[in-house]
Every structure is written in structure tokens, then in C-alpha cells.
C-alpha atoms as a PDB file:
ATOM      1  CA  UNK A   1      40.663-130.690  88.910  1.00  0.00           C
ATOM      2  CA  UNK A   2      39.608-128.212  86.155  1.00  0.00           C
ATOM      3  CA  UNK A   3      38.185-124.878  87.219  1.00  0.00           C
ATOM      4  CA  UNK A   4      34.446-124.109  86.026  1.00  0.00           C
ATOM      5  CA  UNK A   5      35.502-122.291  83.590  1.00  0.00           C
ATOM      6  CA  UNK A   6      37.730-124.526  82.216  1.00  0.00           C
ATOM      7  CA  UNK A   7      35.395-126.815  82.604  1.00  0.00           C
ATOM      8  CA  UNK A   8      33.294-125.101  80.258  1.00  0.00           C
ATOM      9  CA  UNK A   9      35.201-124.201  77.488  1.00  0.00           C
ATOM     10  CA  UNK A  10      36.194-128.379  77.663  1.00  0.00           C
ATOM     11  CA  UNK A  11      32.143-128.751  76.973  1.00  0.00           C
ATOM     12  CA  UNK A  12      31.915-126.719  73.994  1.00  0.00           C
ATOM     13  CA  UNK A  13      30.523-128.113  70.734  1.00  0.00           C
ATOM     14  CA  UNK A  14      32.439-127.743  67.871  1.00  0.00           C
ATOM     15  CA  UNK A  15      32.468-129.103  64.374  1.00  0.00           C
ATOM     16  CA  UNK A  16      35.386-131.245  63.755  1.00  0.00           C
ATOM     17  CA  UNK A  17      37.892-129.926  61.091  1.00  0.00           C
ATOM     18  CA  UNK A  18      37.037-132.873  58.545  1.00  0.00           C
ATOM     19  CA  UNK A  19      33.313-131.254  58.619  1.00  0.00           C
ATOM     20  CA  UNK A  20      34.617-128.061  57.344  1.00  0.00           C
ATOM     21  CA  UNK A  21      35.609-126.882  54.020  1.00  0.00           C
ATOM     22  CA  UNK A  22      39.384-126.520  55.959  1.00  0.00           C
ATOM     23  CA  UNK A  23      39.998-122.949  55.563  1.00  0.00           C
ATOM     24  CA  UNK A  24      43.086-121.774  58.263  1.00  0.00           C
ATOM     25  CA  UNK A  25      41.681-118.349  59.708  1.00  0.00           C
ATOM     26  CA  UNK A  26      43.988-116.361  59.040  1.00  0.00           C
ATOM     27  CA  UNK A  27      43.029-117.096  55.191  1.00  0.00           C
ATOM     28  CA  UNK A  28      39.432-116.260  55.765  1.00  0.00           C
ATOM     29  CA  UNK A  29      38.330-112.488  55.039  1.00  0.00           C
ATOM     30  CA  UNK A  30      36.725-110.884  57.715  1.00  0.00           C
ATOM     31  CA  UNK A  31      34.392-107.678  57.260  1.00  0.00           C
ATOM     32  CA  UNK A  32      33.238-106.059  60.261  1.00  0.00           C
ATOM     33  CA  UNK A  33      29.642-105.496  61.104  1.00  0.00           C
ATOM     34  CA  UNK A  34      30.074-101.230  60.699  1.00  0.00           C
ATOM     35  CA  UNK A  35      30.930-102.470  57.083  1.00  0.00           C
ATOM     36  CA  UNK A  36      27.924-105.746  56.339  1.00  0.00           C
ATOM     37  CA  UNK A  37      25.400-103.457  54.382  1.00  0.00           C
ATOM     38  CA  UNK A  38      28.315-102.008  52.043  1.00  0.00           C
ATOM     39  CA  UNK A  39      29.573-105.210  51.473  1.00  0.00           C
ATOM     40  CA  UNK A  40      25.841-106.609  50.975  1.00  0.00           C
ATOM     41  CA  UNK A  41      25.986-103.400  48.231  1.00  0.00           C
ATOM     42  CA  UNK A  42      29.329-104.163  46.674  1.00  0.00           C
ATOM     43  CA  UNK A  43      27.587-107.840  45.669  1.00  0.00           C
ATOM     44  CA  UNK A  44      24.107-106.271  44.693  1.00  0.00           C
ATOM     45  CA  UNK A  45      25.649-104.618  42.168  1.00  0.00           C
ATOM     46  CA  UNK A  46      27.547-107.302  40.519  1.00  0.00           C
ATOM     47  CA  UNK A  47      24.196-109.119  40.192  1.00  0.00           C
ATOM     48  CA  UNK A  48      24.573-111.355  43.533  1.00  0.00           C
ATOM     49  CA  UNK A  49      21.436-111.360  45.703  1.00  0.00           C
ATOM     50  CA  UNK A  50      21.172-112.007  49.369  1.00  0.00           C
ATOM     51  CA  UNK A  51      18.245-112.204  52.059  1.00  0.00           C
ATOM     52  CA  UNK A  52      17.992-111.716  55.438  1.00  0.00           C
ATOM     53  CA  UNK A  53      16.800-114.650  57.594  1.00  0.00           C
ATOM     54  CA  UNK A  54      17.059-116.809  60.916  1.00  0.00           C
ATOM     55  CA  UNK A  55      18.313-120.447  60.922  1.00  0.00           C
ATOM     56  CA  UNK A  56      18.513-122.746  63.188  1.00  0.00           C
ATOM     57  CA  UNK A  57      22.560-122.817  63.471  1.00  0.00           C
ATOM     58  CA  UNK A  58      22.684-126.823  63.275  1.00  0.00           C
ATOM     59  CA  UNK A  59      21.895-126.157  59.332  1.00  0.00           C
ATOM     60  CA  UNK A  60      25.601-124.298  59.058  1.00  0.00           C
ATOM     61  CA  UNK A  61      28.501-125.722  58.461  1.00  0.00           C
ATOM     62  CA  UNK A  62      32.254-124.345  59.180  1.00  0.00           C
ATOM     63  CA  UNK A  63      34.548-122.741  56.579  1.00  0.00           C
ATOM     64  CA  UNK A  64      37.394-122.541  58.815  1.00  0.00           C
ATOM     65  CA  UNK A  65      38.908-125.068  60.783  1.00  0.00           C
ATOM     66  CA  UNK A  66      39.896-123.031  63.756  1.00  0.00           C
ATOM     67  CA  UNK A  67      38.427-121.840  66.702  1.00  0.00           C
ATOM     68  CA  UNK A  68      38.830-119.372  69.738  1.00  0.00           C
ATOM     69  CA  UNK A  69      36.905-121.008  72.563  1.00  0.00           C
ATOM     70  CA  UNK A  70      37.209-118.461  74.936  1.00  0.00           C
ATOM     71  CA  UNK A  71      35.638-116.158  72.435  1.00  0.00           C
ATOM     72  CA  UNK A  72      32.893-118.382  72.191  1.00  0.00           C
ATOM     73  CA  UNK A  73      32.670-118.602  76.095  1.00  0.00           C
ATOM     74  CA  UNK A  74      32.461-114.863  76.240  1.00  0.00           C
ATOM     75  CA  UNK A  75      29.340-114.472  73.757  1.00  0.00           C
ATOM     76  CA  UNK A  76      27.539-116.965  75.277  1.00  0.00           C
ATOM     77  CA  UNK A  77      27.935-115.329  78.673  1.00  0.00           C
ATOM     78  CA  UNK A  78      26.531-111.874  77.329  1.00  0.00           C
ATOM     79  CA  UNK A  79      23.846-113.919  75.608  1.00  0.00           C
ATOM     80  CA  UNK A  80      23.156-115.099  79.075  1.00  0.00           C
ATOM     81  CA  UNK A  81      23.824-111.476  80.851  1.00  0.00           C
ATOM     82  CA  UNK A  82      21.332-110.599  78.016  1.00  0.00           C
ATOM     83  CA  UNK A  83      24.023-108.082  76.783  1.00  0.00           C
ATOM     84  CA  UNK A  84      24.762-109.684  73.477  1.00  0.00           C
ATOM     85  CA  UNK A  85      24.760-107.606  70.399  1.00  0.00           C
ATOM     86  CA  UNK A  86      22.822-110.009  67.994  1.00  0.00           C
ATOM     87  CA  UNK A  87      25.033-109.276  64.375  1.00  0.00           C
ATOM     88  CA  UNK A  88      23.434-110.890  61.673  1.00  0.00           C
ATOM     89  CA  UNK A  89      26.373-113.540  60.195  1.00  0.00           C
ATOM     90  CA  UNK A  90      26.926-113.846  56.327  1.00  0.00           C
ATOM     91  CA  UNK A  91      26.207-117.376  55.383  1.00  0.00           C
ATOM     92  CA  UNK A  92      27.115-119.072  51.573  1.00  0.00           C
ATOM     93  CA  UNK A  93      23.864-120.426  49.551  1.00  0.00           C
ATOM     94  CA  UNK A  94      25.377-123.648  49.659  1.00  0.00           C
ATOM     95  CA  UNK A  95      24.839-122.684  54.425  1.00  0.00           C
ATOM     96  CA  UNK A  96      28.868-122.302  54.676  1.00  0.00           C
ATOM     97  CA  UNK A  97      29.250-119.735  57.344  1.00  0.00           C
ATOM     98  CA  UNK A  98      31.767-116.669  55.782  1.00  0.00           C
ATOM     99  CA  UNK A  99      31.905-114.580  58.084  1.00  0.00           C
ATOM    100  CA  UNK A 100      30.834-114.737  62.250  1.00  0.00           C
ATOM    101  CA  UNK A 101      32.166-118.146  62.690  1.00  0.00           C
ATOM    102  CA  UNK A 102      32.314-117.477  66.784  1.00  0.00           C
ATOM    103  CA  UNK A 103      28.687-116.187  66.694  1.00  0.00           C
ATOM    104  CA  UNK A 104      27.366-119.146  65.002  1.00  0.00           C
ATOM    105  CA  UNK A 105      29.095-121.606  67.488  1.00  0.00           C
ATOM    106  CA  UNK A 106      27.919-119.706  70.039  1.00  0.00           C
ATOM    107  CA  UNK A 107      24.848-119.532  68.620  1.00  0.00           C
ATOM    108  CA  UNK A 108      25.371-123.475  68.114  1.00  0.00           C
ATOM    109  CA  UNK A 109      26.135-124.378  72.067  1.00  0.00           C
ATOM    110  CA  UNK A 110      23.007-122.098  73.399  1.00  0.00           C
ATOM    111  CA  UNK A 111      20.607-123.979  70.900  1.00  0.00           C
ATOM    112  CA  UNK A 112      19.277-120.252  69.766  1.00  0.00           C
ATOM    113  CA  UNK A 113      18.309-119.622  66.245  1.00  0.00           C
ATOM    114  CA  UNK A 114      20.985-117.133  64.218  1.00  0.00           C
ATOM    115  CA  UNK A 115      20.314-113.860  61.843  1.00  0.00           C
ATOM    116  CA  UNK A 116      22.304-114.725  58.958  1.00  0.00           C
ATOM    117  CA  UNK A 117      22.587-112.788  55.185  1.00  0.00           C
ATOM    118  CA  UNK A 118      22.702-115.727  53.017  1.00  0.00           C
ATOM    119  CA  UNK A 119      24.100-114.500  49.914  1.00  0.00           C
ATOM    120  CA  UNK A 120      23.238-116.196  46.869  1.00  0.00           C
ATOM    121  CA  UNK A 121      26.821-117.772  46.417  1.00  0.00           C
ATOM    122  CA  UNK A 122      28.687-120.909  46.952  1.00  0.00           C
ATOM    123  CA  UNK A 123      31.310-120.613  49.449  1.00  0.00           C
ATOM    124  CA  UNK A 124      34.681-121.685  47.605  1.00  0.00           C
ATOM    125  CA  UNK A 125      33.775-118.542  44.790  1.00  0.00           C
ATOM    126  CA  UNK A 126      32.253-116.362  48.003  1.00  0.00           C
ATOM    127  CA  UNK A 127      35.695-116.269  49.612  1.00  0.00           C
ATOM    128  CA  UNK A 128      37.508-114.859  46.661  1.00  0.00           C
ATOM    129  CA  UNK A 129      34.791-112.111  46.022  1.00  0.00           C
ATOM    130  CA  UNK A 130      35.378-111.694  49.858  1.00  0.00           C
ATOM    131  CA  UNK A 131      38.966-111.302  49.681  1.00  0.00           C
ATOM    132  CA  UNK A 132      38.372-109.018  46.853  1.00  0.00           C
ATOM    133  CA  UNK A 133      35.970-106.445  48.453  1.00  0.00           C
ATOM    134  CA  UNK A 134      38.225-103.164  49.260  1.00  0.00           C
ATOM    135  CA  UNK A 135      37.377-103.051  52.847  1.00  0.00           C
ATOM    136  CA  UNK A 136      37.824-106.901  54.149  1.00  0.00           C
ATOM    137  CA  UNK A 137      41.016-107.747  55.493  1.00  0.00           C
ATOM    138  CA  UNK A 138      42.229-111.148  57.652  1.00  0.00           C
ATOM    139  CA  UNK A 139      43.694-112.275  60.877  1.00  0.00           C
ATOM    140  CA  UNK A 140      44.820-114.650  62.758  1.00  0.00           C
ATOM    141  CA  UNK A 141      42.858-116.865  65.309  1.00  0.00           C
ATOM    142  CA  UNK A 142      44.685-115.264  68.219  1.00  0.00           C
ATOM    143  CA  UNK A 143      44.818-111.206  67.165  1.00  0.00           C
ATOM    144  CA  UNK A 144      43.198-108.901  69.451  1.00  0.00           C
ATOM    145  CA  UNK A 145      39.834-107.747  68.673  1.00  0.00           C
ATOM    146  CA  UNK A 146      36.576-106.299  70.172  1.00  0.00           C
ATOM    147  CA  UNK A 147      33.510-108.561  70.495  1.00  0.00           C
END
């Protein structure tokens, strides 16, 4: 018999890998939130716009193929604790999630429109300029971070 919790995480929507562009995680950049606006700056000033907006998460697809479902378990319980920290997510033009993958699913399970910064870029060419940008760096699915 599986615990509740494991009953949970079992019950979790998520995209299946052929409905994402594929992307292992520890390939995709990552910029943390403390770093969003300079990174929204960086792209201004090569000429690549972006505007702040809430979608309904069921309009995003994955870039990444891989997913921490505990992770997602956990922001959906401060979203129900009403604790959750509500970072805006940096979504492609063409509505490929970049960055805040976990967020969207979680986003995704609770049926709650998402803050995104779409930036005025297709994904494939978004991830190099992402991978470029001085202060982005990547990890793997399982490496220790703070949500």
C-alpha cells in the first residue's frame, strides 16, 4: 500500500518526454531569481524584448525531459500553506519554458495561472544565449538547492 504521500507524487501530471524539446537538465542553464532582471537586461541590450505576463500553464510546453517530483510536491504544498514565493518563470516566444520548469508543473497540477517573462526568442537559439549569459550556470536533476 503506498503512503499518501507517495500516493501523491504517483498523481502528478507531467508532460511526457516525446512532448518536450528533450533537453537532459543538467544541459539546461539555470539563472536564479536574485539574477532574472539582469538577465532580462543582458537581452535588452542585444535588441531582444520580453514582457511580463500570466498564462494559463497548459499553454507551456517542457524543454527538459526530466523532473524532480518531490520538488514539485513541495511547491504545491506552500502554494497550499499559502507560503509560496510566486517567481515569475522565463518562457521562449515560441511558450517553451527556459527556466522554472518545477514552478510551471506545479503551477500545471494546481490548475493556477503562472507569471512568466516571455522573451521574444525561440527556445533552441534562447538556450545558447542562456548558456552564454556570465551569471547562468547548470545542474543536475538531483543537486541540492533552495526552493
Amino acid at each position: 500500500m503506498l503512503s499518501f504521500k507517495a500516493y501523491l507524487l504517483e498523481t502528478l501530471k507531467m508532460p511526457a518526454k516525446s512532448r518536450t524539446l528533450g533537453v537532459d537538465r543538467k544541459e539546461m542553464p539555470q539563472i536564479d531569481g536574485k539574477h532574472t532582471s539582469d538577465f532580462l537586461s543582458y537581452l535588452s541590450k542585444k535588441g531582444i524584448k520580453s514582457k511580463k505576463k500570466r498564462m494559463d500553464p497548459s499553454e507551456l510546453k517542457a524543454t527538459q525531459h526530466q523532473f524532480h517530483k518531490t520538488k514539485i510536491q513541495s511547491l504545491l504544498d506552500y502554494m497550499n500553506k499559502g507560503t509560496y514565493d510566486d517567481q515569475y518563470i522565463l518562457v521562449s516566444k515560441d511558450n517553451y519554458v527556459m527556466d522554472g520548469h518545477h514552478r510551471w508543473l506545479a503551477h500545471m497540477n494546481a490548475k493556477k495561472d503562472i507569471g512568466v517573462h516571455q522573451i521574444g526568442m525561440n527556445a533552441k537559439d534562447l538556450i545558447q544565449l542562456m548558456h552564454e549569459y556570465p551569471k547562468s550556470y547548470t545542474k543536475k536533476l538531483y543537486e541540492h538547492e533552495i526552493i
